[in-house]
Protein backbone atom coordinates (compact mmCIF):
# COMPACT_ATOMS: atom_id res chain seq x y z
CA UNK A 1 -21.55 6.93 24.26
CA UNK A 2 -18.86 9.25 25.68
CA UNK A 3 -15.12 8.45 24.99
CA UNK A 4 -12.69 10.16 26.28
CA UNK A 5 -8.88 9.64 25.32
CA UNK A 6 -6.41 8.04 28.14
CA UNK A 7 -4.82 10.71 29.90
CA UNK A 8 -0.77 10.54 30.40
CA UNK A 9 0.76 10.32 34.00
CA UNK A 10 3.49 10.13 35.70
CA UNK A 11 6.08 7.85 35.26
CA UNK A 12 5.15 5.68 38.67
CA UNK A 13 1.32 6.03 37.88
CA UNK A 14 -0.97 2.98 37.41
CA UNK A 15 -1.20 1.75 33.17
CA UNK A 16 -3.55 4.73 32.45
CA UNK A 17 -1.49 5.78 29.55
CA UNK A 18 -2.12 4.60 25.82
CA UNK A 19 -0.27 1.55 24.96
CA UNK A 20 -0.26 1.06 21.06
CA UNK A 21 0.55 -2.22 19.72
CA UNK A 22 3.77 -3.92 18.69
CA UNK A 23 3.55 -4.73 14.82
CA UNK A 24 3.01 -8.39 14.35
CA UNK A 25 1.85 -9.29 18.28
CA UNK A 26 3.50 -11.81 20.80
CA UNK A 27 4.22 -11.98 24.08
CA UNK A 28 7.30 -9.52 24.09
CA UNK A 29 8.28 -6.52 21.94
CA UNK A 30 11.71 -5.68 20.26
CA UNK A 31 12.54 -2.33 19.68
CA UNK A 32 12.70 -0.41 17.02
CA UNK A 33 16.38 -0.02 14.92
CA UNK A 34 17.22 3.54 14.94
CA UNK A 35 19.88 5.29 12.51
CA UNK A 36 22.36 7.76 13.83
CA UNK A 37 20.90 11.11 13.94
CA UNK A 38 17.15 10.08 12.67
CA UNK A 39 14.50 12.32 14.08
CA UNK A 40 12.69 11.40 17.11
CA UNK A 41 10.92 8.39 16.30
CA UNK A 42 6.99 7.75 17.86
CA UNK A 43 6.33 6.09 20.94
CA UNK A 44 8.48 2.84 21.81
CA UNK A 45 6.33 -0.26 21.33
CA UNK A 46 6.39 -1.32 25.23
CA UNK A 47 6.99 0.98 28.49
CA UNK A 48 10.72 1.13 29.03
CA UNK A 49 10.26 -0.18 32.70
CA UNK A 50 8.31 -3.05 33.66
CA UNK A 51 5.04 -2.11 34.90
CA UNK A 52 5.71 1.46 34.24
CA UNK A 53 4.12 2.92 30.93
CA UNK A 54 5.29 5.17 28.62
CA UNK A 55 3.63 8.56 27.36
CA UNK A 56 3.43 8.98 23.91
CA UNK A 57 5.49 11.92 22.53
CA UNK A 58 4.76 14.16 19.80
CA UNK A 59 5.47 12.75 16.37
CA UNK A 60 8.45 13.33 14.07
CA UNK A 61 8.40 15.75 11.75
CA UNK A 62 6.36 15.27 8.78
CA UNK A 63 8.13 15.71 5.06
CA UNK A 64 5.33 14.22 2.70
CA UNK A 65 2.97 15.91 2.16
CA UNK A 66 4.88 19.68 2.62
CA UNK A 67 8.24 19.47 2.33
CA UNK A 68 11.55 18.45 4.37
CA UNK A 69 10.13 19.09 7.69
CA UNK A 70 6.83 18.66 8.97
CA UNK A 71 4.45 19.31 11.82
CA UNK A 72 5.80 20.27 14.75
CA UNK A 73 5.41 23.37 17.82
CA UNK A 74 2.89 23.43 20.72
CA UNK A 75 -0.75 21.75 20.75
CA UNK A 76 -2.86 24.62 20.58
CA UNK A 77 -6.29 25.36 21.90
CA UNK A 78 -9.41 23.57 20.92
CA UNK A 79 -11.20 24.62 18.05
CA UNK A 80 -15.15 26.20 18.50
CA UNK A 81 -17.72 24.18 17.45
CA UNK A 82 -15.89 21.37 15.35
CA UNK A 83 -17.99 18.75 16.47
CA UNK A 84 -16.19 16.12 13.80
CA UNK A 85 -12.91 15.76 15.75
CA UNK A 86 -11.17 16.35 19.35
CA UNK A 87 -8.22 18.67 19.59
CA UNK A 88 -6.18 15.79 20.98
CA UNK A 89 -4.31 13.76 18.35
CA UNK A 90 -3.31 10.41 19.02
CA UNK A 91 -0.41 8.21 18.19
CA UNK A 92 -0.62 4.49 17.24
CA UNK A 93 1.72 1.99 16.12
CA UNK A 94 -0.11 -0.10 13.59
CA UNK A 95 -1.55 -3.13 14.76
CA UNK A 96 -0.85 -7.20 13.60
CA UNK A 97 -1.94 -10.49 15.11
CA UNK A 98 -0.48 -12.36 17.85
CA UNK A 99 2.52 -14.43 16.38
CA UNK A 100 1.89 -18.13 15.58
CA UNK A 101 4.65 -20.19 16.19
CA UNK A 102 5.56 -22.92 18.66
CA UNK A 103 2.30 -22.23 20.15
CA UNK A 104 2.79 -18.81 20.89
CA UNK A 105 5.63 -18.86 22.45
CA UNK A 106 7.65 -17.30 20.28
CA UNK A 107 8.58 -13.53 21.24
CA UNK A 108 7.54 -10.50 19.15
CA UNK A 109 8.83 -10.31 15.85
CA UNK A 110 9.12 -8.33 12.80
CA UNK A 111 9.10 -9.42 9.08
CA UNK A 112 11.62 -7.72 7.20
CA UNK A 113 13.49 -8.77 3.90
CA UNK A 114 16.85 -7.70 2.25
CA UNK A 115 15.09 -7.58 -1.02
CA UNK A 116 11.37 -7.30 -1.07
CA UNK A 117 10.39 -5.74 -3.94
CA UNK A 118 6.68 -5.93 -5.78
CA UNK A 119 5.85 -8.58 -7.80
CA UNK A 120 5.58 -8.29 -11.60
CA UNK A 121 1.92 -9.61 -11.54
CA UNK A 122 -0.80 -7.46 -13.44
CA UNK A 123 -4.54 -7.05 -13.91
CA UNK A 124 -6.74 -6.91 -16.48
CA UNK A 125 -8.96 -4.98 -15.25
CA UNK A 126 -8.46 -1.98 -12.69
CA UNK A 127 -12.41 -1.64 -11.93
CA UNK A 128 -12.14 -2.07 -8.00
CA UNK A 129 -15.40 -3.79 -5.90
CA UNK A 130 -18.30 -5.68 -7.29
CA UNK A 131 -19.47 -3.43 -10.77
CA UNK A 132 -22.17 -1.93 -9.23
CA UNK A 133 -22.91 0.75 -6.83
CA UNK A 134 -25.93 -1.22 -5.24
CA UNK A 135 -25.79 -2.60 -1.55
CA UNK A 136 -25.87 -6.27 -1.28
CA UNK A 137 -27.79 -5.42 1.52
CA UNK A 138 -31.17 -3.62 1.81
CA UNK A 139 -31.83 -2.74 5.68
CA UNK A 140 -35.44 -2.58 6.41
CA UNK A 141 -34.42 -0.70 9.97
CA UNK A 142 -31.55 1.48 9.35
CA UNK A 143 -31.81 1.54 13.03
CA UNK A 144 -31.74 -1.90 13.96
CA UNK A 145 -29.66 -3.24 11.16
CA UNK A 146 -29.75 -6.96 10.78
CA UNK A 147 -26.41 -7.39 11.11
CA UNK A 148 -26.70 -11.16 9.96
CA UNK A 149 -27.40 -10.12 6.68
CA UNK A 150 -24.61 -7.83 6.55
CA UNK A 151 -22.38 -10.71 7.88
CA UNK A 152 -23.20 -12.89 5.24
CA UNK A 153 -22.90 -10.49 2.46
CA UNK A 154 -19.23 -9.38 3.70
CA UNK A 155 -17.52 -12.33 5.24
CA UNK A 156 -16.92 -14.07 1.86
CA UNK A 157 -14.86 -11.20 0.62
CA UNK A 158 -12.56 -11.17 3.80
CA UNK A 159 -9.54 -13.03 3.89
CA UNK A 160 -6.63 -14.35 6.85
CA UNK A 161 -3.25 -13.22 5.81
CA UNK A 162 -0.29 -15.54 7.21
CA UNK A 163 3.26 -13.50 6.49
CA UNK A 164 6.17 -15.49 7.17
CA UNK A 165 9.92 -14.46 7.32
CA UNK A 166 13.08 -15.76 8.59
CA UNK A 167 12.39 -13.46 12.01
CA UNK A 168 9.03 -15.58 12.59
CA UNK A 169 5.43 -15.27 11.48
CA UNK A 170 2.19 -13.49 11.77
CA UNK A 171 -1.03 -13.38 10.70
CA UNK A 172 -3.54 -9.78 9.69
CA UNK A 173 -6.59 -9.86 7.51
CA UNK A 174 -6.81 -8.31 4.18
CA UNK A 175 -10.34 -7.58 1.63
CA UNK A 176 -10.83 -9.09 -1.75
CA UNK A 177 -11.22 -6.02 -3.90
CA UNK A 178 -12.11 -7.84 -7.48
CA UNK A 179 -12.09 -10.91 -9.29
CA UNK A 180 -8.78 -10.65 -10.41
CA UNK A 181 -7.19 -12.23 -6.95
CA UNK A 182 -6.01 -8.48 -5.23
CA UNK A 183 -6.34 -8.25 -1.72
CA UNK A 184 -5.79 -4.77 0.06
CA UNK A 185 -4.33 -5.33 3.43
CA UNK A 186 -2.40 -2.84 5.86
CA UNK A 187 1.04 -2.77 4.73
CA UNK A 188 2.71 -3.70 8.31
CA UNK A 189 0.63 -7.01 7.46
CA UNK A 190 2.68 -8.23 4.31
CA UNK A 191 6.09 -5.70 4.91
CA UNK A 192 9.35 -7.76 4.48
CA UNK A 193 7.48 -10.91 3.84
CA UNK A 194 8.84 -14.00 2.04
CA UNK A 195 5.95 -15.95 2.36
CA UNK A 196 2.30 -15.40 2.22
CA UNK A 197 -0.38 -17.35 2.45
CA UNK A 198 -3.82 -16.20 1.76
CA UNK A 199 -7.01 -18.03 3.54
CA UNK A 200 -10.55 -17.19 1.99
CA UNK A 201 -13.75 -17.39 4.60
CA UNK A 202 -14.87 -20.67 3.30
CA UNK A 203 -11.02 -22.54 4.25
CA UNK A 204 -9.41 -22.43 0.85
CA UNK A 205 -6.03 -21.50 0.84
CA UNK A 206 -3.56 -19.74 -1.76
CA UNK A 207 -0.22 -18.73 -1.74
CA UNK A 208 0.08 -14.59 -2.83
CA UNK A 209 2.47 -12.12 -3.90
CA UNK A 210 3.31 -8.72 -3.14
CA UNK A 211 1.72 -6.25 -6.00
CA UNK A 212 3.11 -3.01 -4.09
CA UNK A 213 3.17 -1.37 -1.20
CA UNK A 214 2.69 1.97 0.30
CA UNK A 215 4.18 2.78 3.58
CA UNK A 216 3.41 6.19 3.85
CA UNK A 217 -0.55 5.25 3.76
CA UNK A 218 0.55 1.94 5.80
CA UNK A 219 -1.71 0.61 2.65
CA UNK A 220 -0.15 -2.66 0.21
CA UNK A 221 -1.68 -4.93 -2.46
CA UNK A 222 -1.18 -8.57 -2.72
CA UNK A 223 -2.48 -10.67 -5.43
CA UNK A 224 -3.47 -14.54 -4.98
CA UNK A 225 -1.28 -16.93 -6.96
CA UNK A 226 -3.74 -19.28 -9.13
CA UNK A 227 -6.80 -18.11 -7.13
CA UNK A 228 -10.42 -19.67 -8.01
CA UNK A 229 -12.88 -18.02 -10.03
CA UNK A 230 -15.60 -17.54 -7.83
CA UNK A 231 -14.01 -15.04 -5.46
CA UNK A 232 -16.48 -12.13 -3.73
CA UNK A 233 -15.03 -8.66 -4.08
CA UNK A 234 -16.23 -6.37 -1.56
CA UNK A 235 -18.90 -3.93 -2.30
CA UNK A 236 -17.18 -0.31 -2.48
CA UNK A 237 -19.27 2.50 -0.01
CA UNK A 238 -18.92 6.40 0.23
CA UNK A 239 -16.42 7.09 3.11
CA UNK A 240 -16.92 10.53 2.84
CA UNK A 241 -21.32 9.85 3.52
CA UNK A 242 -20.58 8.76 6.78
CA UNK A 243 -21.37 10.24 10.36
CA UNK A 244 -21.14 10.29 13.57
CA UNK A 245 -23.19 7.62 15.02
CA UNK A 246 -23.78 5.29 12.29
CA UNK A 247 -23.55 1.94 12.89
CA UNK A 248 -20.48 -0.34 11.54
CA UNK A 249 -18.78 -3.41 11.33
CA UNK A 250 -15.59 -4.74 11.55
CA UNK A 251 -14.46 -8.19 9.98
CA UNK A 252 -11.45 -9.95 10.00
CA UNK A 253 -8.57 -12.31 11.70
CA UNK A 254 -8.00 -11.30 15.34
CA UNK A 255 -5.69 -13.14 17.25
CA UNK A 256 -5.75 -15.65 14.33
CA UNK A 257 -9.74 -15.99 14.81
CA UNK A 258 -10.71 -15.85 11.14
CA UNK A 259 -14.12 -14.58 9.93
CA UNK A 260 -14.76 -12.76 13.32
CA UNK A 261 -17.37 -9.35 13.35
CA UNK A 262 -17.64 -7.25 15.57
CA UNK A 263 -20.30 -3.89 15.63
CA UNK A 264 -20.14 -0.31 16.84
CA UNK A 265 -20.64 3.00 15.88
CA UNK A 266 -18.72 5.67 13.98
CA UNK A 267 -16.80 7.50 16.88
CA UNK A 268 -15.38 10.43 15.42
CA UNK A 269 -14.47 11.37 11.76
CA UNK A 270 -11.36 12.73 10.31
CA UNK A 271 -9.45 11.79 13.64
CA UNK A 272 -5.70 12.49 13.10
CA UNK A 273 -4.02 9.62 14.13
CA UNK A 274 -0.05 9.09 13.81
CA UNK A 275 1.40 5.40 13.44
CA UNK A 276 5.35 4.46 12.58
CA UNK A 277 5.86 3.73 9.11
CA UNK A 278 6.55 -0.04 8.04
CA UNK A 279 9.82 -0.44 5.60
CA UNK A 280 10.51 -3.68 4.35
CA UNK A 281 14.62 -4.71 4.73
CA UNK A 282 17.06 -6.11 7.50
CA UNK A 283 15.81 -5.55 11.48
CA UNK A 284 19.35 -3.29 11.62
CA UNK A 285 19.19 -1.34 8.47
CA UNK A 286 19.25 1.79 8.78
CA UNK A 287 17.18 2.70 6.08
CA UNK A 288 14.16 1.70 8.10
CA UNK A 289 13.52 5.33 9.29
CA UNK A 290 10.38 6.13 7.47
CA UNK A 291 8.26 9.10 7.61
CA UNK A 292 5.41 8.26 10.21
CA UNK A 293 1.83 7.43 8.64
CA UNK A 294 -0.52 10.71 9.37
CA UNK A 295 -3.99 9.27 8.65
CA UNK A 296 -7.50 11.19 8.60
CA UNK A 297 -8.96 8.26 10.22
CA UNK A 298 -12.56 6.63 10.87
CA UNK A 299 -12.79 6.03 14.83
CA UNK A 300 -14.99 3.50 15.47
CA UNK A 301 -15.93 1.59 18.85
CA UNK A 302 -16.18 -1.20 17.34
CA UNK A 303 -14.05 -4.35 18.79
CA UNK A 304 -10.20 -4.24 17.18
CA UNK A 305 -7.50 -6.48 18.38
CA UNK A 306 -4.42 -7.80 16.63
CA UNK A 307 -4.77 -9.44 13.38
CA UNK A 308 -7.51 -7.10 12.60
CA UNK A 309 -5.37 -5.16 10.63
CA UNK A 310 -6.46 -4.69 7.55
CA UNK A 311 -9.84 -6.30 7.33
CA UNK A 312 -12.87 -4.19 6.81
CA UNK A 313 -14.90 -1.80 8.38
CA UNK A 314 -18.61 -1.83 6.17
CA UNK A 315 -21.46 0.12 6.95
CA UNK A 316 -25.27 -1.93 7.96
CA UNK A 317 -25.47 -2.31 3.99
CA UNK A 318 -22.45 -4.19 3.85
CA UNK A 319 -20.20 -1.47 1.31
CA UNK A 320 -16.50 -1.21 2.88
CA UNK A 321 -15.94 2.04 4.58
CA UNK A 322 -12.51 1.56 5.61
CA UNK A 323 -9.47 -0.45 6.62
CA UNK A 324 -8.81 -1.06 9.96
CA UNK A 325 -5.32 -0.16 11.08
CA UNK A 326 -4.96 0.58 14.46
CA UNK A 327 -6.22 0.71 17.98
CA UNK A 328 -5.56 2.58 21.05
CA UNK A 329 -5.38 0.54 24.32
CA UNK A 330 -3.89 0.60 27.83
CA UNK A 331 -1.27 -0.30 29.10
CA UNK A 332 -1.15 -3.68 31.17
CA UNK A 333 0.82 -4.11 34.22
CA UNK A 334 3.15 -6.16 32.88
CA UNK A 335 4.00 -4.22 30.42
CA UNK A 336 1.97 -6.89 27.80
CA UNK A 337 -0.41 -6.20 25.41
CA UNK A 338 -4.43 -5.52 26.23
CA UNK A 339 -7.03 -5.76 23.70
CA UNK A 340 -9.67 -3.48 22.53
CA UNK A 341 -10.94 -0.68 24.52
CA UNK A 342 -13.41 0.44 21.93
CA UNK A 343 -10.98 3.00 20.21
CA UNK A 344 -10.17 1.94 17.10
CA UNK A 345 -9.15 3.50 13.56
CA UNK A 346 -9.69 2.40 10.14
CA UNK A 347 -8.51 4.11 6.84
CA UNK A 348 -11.23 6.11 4.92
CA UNK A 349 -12.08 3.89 2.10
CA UNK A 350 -11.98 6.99 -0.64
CA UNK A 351 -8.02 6.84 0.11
CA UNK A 352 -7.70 2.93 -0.02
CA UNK A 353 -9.30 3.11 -3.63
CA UNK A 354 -7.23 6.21 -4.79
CA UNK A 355 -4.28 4.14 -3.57
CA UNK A 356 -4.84 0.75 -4.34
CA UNK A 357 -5.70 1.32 -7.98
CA UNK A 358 -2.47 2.67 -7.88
CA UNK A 359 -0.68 0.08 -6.64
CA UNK A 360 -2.67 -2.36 -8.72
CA UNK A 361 -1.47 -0.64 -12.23
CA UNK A 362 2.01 0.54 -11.18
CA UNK A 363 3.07 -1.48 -7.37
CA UNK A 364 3.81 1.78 -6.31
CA UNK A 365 2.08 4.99 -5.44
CA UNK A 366 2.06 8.61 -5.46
CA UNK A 367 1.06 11.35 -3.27
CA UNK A 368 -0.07 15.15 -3.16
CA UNK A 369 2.38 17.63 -2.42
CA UNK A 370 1.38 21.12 -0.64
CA UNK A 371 5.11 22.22 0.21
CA UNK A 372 4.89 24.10 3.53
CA UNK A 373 6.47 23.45 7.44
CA UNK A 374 3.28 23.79 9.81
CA UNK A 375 3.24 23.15 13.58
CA UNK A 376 0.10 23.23 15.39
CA UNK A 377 -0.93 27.27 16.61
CA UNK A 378 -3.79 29.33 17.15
CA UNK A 379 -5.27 32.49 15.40
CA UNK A 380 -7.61 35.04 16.13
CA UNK A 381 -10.95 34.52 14.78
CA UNK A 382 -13.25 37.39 15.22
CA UNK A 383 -13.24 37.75 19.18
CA UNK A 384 -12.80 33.67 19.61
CA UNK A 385 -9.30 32.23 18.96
CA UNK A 386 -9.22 29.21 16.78
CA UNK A 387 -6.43 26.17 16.99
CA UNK A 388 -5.00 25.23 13.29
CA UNK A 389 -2.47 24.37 11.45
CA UNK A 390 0.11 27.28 11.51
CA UNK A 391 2.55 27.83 8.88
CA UNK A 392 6.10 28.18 9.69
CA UNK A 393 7.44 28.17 6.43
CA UNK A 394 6.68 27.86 2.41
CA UNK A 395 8.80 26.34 0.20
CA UNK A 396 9.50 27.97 -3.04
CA UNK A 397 7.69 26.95 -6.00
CA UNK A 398 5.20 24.83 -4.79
CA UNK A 399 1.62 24.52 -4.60
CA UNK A 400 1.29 26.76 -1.01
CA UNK A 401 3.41 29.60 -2.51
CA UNK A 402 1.62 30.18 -5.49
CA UNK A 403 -1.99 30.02 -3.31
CA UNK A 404 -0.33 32.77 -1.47
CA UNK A 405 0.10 30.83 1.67
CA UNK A 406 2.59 33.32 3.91
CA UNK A 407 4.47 32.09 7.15
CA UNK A 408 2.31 32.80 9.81
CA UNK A 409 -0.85 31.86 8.52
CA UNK A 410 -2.77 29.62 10.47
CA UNK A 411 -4.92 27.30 8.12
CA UNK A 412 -8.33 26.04 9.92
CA UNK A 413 -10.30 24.26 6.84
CA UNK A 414 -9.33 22.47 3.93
CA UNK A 415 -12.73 22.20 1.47
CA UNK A 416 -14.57 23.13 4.26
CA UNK A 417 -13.46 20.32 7.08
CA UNK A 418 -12.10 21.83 9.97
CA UNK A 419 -8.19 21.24 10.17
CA UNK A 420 -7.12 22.25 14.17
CA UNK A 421 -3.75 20.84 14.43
CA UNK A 422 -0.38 20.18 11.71
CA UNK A 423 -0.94 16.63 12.17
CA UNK A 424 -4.84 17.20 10.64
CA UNK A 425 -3.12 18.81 8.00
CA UNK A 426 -1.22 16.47 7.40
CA UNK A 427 -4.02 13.61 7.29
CA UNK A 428 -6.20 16.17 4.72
CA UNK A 429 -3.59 16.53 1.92
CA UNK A 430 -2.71 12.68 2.61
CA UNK A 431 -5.88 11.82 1.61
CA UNK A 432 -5.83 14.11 -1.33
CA UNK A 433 -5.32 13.30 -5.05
CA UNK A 434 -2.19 14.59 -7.28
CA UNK A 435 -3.61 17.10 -9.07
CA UNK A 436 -6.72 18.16 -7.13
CA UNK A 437 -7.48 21.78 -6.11
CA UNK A 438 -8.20 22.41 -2.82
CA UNK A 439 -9.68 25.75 -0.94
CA UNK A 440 -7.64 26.35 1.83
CA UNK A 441 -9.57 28.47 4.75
CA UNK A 442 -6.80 31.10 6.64
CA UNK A 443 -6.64 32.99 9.16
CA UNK A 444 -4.31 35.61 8.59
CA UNK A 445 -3.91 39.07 11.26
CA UNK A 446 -7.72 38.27 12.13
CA UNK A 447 -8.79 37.65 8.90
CA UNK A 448 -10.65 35.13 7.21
CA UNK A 449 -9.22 34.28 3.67
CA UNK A 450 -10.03 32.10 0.93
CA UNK A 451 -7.29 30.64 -0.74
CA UNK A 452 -6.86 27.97 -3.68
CA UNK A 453 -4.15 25.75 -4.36
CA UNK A 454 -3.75 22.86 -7.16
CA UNK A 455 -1.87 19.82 -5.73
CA UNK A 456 1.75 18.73 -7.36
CA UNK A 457 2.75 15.52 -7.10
CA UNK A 458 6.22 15.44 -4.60
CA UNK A 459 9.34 15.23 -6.34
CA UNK A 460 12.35 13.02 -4.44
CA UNK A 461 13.86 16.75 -3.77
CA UNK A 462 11.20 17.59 -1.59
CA UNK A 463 10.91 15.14 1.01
């Protein structure tokens, strides 16, 4: 099946442009609070003009990951032969279910809290999933998956999240990841929440606390207050074993519709895809300007819609493969909210566990740190030119300077997976681990180097 990304007009055009999601649904949106002199934020959750929708701008500069500014510059030219990933990146704001109060009524609104802050509960245990690498379920087609099977093996281990704050309520999903009561969810799902209520498949429900959060992955941990002892946690799969065209399935809460599935296909892999940070704190704070989230993400056309957010996406043996997080859709007439057009993006599951584990032990997490300012740029390759990631700057005494990274440089791999933009940069070293060595592929004058750098974790002086 051929997809092909909604293409901007003009300002008077018919709602051909992407419309992303407000966080936590409804009927109207509320925009965003701003502070004086923050970079440009992503694109406003509704078109500024009834009827009229909004193109989606380039995202703010990225600090995480490289230092105090990010990606930035010029799209460049498609890559040759990528095959894993279109030049075009996208921007999403995250996605949550349509808000449940007075019967819907109730305009869009957002859950923050003066004084969230992770709850002191701990684990026993940080061994994530079920114990065992085995499927629970054996396909005898891989393809023509019984996809009842699958259902039944999964469904128990996904949970409806209800987040309620003095703003209003809303509901996302969330997956049981062991038998110690954590649930990973999306953290737009749970951030600034006073209450939560957790729902299993089978009706039981549980109050929950916040174990930590992650904005910067839009990832959090909550763990069920007094939960039962016979809770399902999900079987963990390979992220990284997946490919184009496999077959998938996505479970969760949409539009408060618990234990819903849905099937598709893998879409795309390694799909940079930029959605606005989630900070937890008072609707006019200021301190709400968060770096955006720059996710390597699954694309899968499988059916998301709000209140999806952060269920799972499982392959035909029923092993989670990601987190669902966001979807792309058009904009209605209106200026309302559409559902799914088949483009939607889940978290690799090989970053959910890296980050989840940490937020189990410690409620908060930390990241890889490659210190350099890229903006998307092309290079010579041989006689072909080659989009990447091209460095404007390296900071001193970090990770890219001693690999020998120089301005100019125009990185197009990272272990071998094509990188064509800064934003794909971005996503790689995201989904990296502190102290991992990576082989960073460059294109420097026309040539083709090999270069090696070890991973720091980032310091609060860097960004």
């Amino acid at each position: 099946m051929h997809e092909q990304q909604p293409t901007p007009t003009g300002e008077n055009s018919p709602g051909t442009t992407p419309q992303w999601y407000t966080p936590h649904g409804g009927t109207a949106t509320t925009e965003r609070p701003t502070a004086p002199g923050s970079p440009a934020a992503p694109p406003h959750d509704h078109p500024s003009t009834p009827g009229a929708p909004t193109p989606p701008t380039a995202p703010p500069p990225v600090s995480g990951p490289f230092g105090p500014s990010g990606p930035s510059g010029p799209q460049g030219s498609p890559p040759s032969g990528s095959g894993r990933r279109r030049t075009a990146e996208i921007t999403a704001v995250a996605v949550l279910a349509a808000v449940l109060s007075s019967g819907g009524t109730l305009a869009a609104t957002r859950l923050w809290d003066d004084a969230q802050t992770p709850s002191a509960a701990q684990s026993s245990s940080t061994q994530l999933g079920r114990g065992t690498d085995q499927a629970p379920v054996q396909q005898a087609d891989a393809a023509n998956p019984d996809w009842a099977a699958t259902a039944a093996a999964v469904s128990p281990s996904v949970v409806a999240i209800s987040a309620e704050s003095p703003q209003g309520a809303g509901q996302g999903s969330g997956v049981i990841i062991d038998d110690q009561g954590h649930v990973v969810t999306n953290n737009h799902v749970v951030a600034g929440a006073q209450k939560l209520t957790v729902t299993l498949n089978d009706g039981r429900a549980y109050p929950a606390e916040i174990r930590g959060t992650d904005p910067s992955t839009d990832l959090a941990v909550i763990t069920i207050t007094d939960g039962p002892s016979d809770l399902t946690p999900v079987a963990f799969g390979d992220s990284d074993a997946l490919e184009v065209g496999d077959p998938v399935m996505a479970v969760g809460n949409p539009l408060g519709l618990a234990g819903t599935v849905t099937t598709g296909i893998v879409s795309a892999l390694n799909r940079p895809v930029t959605t606005e940070a989630e900070q937890p704190g008072p609707r006019n704070s200021s301190t709400q300007q968060a770096e955006p989230v720059v996710t390597n993400a699954i694309q899968t056309s499988a059916a998301i819609n709000p209140g999806n957010s952060g269920g799972a996406l499982v392959n035909a043996s029923g092993q989670l493969v990601g987190i669902n997080s966001s979807i792309a859709s058009l904009g209605t007439a209106s200026g309302g909210q559409a559902g799914s057009i088949g483009i939607g993006f889940a978290i690799p599951v090989t970053e959910v566990r890296s980050i989840a584990t940490q937020l189990i032990e410690t409620g908060t997490a930390v990241h890889a740190y490659l210190g350099v300012v890229p903006q998307t740029g092309t290079a010579s390759d041989g006689s072909a030119t080659r989009a990447g990631a091209e460095i404007r700057s390296v900071e001193q005494d970090t990770p890219a300077a001693a690999a020998g990274l120089e301005p100019g440089d125009v990185v197009i791999a990272v272990n071998g997976e094509p990188v064509d933009s800064a934003e794909s940069l971005v996503g790689v070293v995201r989904e990296q681990t502190v102290g991992s060595t990576v082989t960073l592929t460059v294109l420097r004058d026309g040539t083709r180097l090999e270069l090696s750098a070890t991973l720091t974790e980032r310091s609060s002086t860097t960004g």
